[in-house]
PDB file of N, CA and C in Angstrom:
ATOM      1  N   UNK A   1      17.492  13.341   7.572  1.00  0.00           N
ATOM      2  CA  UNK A   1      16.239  13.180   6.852  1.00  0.00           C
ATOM      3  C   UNK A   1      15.695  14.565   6.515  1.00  0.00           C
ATOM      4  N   UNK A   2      15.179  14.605   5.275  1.00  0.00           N
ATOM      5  CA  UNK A   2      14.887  15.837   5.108  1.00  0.00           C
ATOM      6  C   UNK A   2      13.183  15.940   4.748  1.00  0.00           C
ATOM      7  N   UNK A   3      12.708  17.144   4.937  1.00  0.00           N
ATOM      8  CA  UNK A   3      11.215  16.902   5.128  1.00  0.00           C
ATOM      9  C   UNK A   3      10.743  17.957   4.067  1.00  0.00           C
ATOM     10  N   UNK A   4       9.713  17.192   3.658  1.00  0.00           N
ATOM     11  CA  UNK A   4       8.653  17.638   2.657  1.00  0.00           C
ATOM     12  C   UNK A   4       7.233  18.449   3.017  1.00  0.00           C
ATOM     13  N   UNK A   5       7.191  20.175   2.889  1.00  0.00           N
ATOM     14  CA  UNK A   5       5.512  20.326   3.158  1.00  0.00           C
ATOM     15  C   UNK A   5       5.177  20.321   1.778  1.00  0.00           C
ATOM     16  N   UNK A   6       3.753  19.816   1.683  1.00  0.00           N
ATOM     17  CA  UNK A   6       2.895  19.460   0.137  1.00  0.00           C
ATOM     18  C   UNK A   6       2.948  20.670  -0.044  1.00  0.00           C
ATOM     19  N   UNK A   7       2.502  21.778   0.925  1.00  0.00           N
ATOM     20  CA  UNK A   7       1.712  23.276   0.374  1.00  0.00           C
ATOM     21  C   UNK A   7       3.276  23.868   0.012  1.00  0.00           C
ATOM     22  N   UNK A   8       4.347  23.910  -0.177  1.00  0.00           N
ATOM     23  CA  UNK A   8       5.358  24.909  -0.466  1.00  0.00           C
ATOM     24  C   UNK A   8       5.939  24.729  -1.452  1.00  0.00           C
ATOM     25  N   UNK A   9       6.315  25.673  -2.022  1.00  0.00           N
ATOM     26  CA  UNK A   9       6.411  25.745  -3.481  1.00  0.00           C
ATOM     27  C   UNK A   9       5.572  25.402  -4.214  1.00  0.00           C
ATOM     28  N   UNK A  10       4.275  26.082  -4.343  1.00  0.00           N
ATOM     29  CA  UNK A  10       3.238  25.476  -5.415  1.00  0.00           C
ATOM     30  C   UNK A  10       3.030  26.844  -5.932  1.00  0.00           C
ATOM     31  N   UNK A  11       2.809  26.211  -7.378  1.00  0.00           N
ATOM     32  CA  UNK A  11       2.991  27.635  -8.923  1.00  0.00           C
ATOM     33  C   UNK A  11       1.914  28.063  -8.956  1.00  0.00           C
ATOM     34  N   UNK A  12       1.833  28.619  -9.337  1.00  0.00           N
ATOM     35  CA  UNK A  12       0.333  29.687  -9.337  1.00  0.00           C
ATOM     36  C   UNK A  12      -0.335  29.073 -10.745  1.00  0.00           C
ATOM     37  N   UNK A  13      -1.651  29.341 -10.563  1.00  0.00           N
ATOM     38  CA  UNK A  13      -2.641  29.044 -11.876  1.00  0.00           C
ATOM     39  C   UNK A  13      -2.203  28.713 -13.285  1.00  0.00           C
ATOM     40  N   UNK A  14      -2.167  27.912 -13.658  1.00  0.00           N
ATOM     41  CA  UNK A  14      -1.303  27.538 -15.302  1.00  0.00           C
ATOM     42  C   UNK A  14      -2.376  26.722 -16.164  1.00  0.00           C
ATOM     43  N   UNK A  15      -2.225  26.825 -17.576  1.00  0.00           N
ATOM     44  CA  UNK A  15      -2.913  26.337 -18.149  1.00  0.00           C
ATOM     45  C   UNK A  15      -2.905  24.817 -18.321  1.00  0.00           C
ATOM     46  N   UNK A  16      -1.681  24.417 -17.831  1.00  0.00           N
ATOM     47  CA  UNK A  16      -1.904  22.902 -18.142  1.00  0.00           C
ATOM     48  C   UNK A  16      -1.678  22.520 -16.318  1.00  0.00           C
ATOM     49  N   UNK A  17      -1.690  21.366 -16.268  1.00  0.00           N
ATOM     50  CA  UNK A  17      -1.458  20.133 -15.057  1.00  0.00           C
ATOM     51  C   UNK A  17       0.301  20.305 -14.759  1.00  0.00           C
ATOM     52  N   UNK A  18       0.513  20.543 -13.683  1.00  0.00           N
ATOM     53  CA  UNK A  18       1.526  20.364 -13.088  1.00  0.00           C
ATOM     54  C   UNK A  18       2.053  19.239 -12.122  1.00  0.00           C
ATOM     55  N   UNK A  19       2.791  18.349 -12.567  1.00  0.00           N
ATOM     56  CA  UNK A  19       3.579  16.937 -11.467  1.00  0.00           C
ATOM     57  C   UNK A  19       5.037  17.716 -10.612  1.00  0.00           C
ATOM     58  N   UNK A  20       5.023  17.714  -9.992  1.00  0.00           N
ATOM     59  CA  UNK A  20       6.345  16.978  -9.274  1.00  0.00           C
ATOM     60  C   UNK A  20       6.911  15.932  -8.328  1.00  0.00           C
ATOM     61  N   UNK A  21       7.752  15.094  -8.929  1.00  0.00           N
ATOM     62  CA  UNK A  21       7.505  14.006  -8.541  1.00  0.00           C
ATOM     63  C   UNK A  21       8.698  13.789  -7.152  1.00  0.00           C
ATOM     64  N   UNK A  22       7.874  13.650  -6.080  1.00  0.00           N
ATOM     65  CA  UNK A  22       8.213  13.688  -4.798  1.00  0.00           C
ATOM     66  C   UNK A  22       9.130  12.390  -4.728  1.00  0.00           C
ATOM     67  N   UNK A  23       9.006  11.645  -4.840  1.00  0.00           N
ATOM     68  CA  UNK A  23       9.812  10.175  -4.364  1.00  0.00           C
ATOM     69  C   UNK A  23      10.047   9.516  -5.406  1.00  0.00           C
ATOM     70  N   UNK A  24      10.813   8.656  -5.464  1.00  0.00           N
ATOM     71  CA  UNK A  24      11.000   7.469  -7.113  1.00  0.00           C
ATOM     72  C   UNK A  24      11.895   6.493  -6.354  1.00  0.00           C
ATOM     73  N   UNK A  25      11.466   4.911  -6.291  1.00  0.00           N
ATOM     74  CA  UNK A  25      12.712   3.962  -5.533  1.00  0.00           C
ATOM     75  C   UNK A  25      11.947   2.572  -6.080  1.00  0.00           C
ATOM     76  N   UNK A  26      12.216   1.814  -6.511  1.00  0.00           N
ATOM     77  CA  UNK A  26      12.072   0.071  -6.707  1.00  0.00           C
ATOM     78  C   UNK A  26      10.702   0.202  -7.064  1.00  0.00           C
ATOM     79  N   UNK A  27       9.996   0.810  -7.952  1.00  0.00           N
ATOM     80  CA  UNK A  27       9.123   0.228  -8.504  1.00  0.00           C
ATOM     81  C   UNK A  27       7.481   1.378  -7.778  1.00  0.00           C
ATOM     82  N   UNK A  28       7.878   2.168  -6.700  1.00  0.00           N
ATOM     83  CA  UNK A  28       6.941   3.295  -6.401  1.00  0.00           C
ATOM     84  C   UNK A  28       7.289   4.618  -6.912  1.00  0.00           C
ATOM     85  N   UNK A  29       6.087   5.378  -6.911  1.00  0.00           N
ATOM     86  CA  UNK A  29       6.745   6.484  -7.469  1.00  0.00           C
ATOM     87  C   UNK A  29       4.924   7.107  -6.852  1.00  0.00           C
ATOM     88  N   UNK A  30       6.029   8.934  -5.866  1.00  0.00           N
ATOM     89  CA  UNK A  30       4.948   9.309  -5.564  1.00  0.00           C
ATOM     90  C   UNK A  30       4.898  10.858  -6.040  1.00  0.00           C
ATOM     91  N   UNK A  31       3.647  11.231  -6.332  1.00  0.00           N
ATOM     92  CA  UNK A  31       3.921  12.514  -7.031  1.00  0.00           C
ATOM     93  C   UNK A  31       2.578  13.578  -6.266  1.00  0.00           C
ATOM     94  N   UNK A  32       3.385  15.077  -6.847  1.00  0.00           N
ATOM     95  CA  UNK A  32       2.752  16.066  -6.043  1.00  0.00           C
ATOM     96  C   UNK A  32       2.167  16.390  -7.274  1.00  0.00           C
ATOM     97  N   UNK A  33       0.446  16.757  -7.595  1.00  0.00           N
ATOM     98  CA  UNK A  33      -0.149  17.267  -9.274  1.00  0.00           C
ATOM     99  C   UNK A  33      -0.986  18.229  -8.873  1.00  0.00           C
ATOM    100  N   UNK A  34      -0.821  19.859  -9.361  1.00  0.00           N
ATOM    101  CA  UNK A  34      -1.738  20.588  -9.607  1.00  0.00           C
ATOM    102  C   UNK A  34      -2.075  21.135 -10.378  1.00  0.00           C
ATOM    103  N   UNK A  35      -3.984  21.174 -10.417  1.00  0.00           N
ATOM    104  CA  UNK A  35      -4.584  21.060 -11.178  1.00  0.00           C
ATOM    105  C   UNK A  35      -5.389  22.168 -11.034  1.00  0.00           C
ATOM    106  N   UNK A  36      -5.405  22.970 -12.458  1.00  0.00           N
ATOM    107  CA  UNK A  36      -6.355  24.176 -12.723  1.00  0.00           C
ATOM    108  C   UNK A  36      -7.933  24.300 -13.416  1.00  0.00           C
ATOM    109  N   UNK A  37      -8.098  23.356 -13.090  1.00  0.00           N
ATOM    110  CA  UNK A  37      -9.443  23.117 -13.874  1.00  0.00           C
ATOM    111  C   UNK A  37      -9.930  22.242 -15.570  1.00  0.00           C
ATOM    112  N   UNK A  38      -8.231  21.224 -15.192  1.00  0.00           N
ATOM    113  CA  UNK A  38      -7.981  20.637 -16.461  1.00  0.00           C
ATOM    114  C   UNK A  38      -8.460  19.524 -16.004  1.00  0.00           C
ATOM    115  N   UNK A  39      -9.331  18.577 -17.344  1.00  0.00           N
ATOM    116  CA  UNK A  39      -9.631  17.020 -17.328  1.00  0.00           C
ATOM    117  C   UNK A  39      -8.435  16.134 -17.841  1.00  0.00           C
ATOM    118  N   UNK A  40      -8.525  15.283 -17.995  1.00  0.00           N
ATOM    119  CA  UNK A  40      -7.563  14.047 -18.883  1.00  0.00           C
ATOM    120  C   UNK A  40      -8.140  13.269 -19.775  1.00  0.00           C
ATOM    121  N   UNK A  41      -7.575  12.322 -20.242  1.00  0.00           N
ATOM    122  CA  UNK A  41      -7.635  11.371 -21.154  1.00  0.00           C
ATOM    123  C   UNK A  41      -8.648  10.283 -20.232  1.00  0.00           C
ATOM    124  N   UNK A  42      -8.905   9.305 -21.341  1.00  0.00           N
ATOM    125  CA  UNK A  42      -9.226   8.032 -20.487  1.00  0.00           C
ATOM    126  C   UNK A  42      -7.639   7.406 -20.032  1.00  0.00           C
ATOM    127  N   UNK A  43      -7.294   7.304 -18.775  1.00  0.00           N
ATOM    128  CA  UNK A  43      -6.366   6.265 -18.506  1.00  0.00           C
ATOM    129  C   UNK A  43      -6.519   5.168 -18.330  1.00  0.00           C
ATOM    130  N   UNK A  44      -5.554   4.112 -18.458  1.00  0.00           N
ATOM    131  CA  UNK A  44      -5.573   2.528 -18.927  1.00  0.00           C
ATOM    132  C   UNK A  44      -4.390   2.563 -18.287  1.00  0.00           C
ATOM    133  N   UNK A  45      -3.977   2.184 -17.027  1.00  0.00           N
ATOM    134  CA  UNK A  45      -2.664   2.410 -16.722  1.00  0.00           C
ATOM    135  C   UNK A  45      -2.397   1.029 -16.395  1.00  0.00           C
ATOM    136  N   UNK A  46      -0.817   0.768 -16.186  1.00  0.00           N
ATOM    137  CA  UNK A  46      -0.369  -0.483 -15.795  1.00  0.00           C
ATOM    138  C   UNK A  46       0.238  -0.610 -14.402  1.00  0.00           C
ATOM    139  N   UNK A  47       0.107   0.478 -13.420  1.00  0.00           N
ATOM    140  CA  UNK A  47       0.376   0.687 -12.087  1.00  0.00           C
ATOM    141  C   UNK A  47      -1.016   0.789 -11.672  1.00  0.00           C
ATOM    142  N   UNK A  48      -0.850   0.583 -10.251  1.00  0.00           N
ATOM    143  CA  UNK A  48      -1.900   0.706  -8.978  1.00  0.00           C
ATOM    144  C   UNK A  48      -1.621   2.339  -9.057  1.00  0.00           C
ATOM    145  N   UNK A  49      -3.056   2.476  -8.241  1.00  0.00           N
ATOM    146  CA  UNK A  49      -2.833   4.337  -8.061  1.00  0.00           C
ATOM    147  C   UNK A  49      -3.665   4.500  -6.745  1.00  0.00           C
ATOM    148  N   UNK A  50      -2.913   4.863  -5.901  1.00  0.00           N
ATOM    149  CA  UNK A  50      -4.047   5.330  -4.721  1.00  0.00           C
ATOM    150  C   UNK A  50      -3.680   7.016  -4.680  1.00  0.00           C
ATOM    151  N   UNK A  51      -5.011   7.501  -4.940  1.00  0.00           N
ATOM    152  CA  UNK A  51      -4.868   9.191  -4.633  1.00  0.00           C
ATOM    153  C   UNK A  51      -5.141  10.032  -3.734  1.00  0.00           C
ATOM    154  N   UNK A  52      -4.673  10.925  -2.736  1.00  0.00           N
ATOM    155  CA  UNK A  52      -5.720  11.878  -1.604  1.00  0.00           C
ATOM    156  C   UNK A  52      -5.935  13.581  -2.683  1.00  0.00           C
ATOM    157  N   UNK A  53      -6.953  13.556  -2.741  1.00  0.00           N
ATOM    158  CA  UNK A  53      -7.039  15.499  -2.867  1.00  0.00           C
ATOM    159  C   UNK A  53      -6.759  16.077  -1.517  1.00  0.00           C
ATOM    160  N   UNK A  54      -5.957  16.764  -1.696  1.00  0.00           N
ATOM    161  CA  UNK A  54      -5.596  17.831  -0.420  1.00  0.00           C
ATOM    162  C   UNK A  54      -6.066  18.878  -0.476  1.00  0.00           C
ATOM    163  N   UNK A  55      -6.679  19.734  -1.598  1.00  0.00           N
ATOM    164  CA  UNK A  55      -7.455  20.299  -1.823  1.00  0.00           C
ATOM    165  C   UNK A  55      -7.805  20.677  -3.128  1.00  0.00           C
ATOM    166  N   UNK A  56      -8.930  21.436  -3.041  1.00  0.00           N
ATOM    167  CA  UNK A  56      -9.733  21.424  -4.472  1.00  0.00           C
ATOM    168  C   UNK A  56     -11.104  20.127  -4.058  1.00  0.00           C
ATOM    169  N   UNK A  57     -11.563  20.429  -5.507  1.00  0.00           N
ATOM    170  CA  UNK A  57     -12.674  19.249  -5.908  1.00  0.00           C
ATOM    171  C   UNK A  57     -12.427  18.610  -6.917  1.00  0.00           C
ATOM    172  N   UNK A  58     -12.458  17.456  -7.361  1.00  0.00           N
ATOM    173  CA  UNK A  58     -12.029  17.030  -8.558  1.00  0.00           C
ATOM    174  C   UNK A  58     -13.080  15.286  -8.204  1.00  0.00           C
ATOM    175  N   UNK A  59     -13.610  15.219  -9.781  1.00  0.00           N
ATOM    176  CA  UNK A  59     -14.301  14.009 -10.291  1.00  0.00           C
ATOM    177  C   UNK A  59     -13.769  13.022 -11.287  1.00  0.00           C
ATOM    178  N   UNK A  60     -13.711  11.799 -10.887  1.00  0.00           N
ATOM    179  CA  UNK A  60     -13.138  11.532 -11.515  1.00  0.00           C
ATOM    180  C   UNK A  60     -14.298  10.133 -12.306  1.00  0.00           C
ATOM    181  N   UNK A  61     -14.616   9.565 -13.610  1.00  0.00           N
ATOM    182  CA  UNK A  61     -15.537   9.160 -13.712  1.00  0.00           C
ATOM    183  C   UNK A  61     -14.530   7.292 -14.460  1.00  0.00           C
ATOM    184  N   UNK A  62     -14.997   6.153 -13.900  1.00  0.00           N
ATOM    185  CA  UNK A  62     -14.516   5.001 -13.865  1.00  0.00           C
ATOM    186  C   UNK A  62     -15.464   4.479 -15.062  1.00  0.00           C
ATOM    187  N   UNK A  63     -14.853   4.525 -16.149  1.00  0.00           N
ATOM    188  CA  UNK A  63     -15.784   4.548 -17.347  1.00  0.00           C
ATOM    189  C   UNK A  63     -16.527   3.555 -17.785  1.00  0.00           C
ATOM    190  N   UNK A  64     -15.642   2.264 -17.877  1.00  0.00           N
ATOM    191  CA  UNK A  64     -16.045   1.127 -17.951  1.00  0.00           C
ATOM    192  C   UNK A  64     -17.765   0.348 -17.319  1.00  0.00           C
ATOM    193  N   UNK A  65     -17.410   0.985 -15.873  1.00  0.00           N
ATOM    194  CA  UNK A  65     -18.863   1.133 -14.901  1.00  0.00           C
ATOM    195  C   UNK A  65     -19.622   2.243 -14.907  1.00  0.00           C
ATOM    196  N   UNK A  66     -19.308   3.422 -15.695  1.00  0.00           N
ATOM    197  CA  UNK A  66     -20.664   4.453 -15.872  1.00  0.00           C
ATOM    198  C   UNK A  66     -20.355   4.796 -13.922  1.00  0.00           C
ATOM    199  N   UNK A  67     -19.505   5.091 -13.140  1.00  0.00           N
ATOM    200  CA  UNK A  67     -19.375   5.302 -11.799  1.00  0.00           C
ATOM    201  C   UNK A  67     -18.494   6.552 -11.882  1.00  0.00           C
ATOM    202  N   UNK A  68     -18.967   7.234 -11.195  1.00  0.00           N
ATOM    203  CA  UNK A  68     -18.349   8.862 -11.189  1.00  0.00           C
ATOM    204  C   UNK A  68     -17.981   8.974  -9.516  1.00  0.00           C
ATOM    205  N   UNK A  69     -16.971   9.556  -9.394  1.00  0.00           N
ATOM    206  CA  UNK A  69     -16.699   9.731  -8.028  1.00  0.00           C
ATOM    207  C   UNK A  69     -16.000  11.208  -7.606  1.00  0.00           C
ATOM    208  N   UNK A  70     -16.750  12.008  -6.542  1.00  0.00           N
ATOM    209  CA  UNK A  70     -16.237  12.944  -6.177  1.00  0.00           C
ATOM    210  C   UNK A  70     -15.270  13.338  -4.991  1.00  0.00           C
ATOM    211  N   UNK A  71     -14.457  14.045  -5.421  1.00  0.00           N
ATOM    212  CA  UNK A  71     -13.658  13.881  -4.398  1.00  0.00           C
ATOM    213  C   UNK A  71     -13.276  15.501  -3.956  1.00  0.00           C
ATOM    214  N   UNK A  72     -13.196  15.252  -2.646  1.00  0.00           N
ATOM    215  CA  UNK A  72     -13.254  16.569  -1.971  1.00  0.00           C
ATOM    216  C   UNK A  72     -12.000  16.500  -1.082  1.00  0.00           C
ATOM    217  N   UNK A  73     -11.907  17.920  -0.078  1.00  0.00           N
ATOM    218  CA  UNK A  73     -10.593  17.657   0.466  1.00  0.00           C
ATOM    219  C   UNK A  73     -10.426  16.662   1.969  1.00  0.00           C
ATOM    220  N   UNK A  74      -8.772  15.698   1.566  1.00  0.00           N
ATOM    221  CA  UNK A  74      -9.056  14.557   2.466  1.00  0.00           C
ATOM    222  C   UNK A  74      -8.945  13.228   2.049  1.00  0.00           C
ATOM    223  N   UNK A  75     -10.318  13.374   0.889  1.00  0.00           N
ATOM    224  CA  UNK A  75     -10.825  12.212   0.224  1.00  0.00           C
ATOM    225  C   UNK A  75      -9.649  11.539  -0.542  1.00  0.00           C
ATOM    226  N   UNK A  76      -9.380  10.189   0.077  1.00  0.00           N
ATOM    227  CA  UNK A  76      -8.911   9.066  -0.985  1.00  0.00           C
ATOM    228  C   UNK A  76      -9.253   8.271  -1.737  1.00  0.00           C
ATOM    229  N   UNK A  77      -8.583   7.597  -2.903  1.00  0.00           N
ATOM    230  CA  UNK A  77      -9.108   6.389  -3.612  1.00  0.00           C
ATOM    231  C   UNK A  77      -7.641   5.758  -4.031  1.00  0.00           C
ATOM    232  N   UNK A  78      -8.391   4.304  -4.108  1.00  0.00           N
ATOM    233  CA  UNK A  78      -7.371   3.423  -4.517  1.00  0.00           C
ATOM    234  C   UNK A  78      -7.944   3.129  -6.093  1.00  0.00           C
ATOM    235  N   UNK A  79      -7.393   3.016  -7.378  1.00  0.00           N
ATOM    236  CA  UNK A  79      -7.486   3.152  -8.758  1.00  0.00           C
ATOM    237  C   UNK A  79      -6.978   1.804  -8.730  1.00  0.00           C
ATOM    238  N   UNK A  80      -7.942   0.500  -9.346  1.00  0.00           N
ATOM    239  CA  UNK A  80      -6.387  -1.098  -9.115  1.00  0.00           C
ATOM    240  C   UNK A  80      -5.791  -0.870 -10.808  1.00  0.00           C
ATOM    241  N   UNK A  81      -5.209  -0.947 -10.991  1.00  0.00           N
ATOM    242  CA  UNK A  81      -3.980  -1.740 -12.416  1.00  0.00           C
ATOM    243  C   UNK A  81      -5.228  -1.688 -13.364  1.00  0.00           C
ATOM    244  N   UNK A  82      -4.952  -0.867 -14.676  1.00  0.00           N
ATOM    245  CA  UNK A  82      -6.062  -1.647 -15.620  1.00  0.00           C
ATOM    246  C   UNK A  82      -7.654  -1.334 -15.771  1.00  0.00           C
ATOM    247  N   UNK A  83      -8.108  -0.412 -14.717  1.00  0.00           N
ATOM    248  CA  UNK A  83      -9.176   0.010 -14.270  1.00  0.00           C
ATOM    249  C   UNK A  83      -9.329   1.243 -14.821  1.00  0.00           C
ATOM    250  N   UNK A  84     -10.054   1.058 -16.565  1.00  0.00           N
ATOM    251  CA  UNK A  84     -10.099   2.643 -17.108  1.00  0.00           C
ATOM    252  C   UNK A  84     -10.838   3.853 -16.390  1.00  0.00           C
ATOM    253  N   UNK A  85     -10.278   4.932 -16.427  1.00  0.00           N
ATOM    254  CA  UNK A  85     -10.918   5.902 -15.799  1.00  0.00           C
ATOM    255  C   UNK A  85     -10.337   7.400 -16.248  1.00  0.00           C
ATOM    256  N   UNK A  86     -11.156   8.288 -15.263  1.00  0.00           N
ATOM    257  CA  UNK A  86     -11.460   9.985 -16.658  1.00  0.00           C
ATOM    258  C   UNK A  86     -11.284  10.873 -15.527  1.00  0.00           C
ATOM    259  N   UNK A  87     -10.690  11.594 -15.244  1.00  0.00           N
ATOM    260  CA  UNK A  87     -10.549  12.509 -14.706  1.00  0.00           C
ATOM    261  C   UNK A  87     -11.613  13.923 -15.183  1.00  0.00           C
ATOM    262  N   UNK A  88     -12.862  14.048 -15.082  1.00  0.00           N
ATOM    263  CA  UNK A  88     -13.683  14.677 -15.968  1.00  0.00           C
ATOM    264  C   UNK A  88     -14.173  16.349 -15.148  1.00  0.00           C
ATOM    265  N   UNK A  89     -13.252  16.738 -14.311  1.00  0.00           N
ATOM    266  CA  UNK A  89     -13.478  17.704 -13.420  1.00  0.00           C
ATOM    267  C   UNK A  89     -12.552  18.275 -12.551  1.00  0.00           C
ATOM    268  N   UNK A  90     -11.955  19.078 -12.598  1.00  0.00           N
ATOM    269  CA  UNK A  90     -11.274  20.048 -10.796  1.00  0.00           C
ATOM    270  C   UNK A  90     -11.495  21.359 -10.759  1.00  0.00           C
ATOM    271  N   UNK A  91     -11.040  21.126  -9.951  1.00  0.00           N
ATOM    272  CA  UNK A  91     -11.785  22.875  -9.541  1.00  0.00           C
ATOM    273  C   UNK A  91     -10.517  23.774  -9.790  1.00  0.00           C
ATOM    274  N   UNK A  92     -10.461  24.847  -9.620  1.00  0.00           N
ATOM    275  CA  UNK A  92      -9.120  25.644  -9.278  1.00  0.00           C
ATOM    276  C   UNK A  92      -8.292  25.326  -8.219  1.00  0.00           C
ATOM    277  N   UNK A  93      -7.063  25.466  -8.108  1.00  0.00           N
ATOM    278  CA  UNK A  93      -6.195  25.136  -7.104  1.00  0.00           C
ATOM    279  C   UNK A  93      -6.636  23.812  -6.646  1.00  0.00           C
ATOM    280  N   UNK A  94      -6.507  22.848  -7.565  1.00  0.00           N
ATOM    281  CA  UNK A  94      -6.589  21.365  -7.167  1.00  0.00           C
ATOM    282  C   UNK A  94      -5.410  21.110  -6.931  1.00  0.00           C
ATOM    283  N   UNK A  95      -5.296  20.330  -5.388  1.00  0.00           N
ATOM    284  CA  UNK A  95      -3.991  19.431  -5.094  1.00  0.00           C
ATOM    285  C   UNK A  95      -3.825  18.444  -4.783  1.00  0.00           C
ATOM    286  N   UNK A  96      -3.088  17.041  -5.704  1.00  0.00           N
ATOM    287  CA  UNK A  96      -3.247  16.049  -5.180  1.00  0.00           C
ATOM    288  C   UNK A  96      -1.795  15.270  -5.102  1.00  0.00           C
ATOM    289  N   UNK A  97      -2.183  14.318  -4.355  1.00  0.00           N
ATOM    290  CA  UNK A  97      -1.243  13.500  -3.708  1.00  0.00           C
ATOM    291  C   UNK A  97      -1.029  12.288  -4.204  1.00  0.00           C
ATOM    292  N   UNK A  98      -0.482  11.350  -5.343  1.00  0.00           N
ATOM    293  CA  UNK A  98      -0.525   9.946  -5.896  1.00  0.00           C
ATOM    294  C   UNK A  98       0.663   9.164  -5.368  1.00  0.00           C
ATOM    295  N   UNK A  99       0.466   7.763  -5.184  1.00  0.00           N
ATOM    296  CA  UNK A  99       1.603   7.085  -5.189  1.00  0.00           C
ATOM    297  C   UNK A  99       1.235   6.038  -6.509  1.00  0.00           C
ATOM    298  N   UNK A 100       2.140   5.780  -7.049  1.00  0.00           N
ATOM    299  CA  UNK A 100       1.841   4.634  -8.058  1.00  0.00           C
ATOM    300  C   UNK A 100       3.072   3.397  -7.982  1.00  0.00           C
ATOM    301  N   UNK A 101       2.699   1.637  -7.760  1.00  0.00           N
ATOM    302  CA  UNK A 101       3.026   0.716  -8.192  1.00  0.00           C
ATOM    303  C   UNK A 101       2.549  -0.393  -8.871  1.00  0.00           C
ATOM    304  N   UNK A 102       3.602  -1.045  -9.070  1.00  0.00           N
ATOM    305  CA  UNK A 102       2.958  -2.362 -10.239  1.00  0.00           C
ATOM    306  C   UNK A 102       3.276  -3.714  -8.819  1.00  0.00           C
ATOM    307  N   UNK A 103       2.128  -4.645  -9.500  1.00  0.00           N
ATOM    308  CA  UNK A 103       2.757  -5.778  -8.640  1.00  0.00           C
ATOM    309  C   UNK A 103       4.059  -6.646  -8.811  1.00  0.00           C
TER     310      UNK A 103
END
């Protein structure tokens, strides 16, 4: 078995969002994303998403409900299927942790 630390190998400051995607098997898929102070799109996704920030700050705002949520280091959320939402904030050296499936 071979083992994964989150903190090693991480790229230094870049202008866009960085994935690497840690795991992929039957329908999960978990990924390592850092983030330099970039927002996103509205997503509309067709997977579940549960996320941890490991570090950084990052907001993410659930549009549909006008509900903004901050997330600090630690902090998780579960995103269900279908549930538009905005990534509208991170800080420098944002790091996060996603797994994504469908039912």
């Amino acid at each position: 078995m071979t083992s994964i630390n989150l903190f090693d190998g991480l790229s230094p400051p870049h202008d866009q969002e960085l994935t690497d995607i840690l795991y992929q098997d039957k329908g999960v898929r978990i990924e390592r994303i850092r983030s330099w102070g970039q927002t996103s799109p509205v997503y509309d996704q067709d997977e579940h998403e549960w996320v941890t920030l490991l570090q950084g700050q990052a907001h993410i705002l659930f549009v549909d409900e006008g509900e903004k949520v901050v997330l600090d280091p630690g902090d998780s959320l579960f995103i269900q299927a279908g549930r538009r939402h905005q990534v509208t904030y991170t800080s420098q050296a944002c790091l996060w942790l996603c797994c994504f499936w469908k039912d």
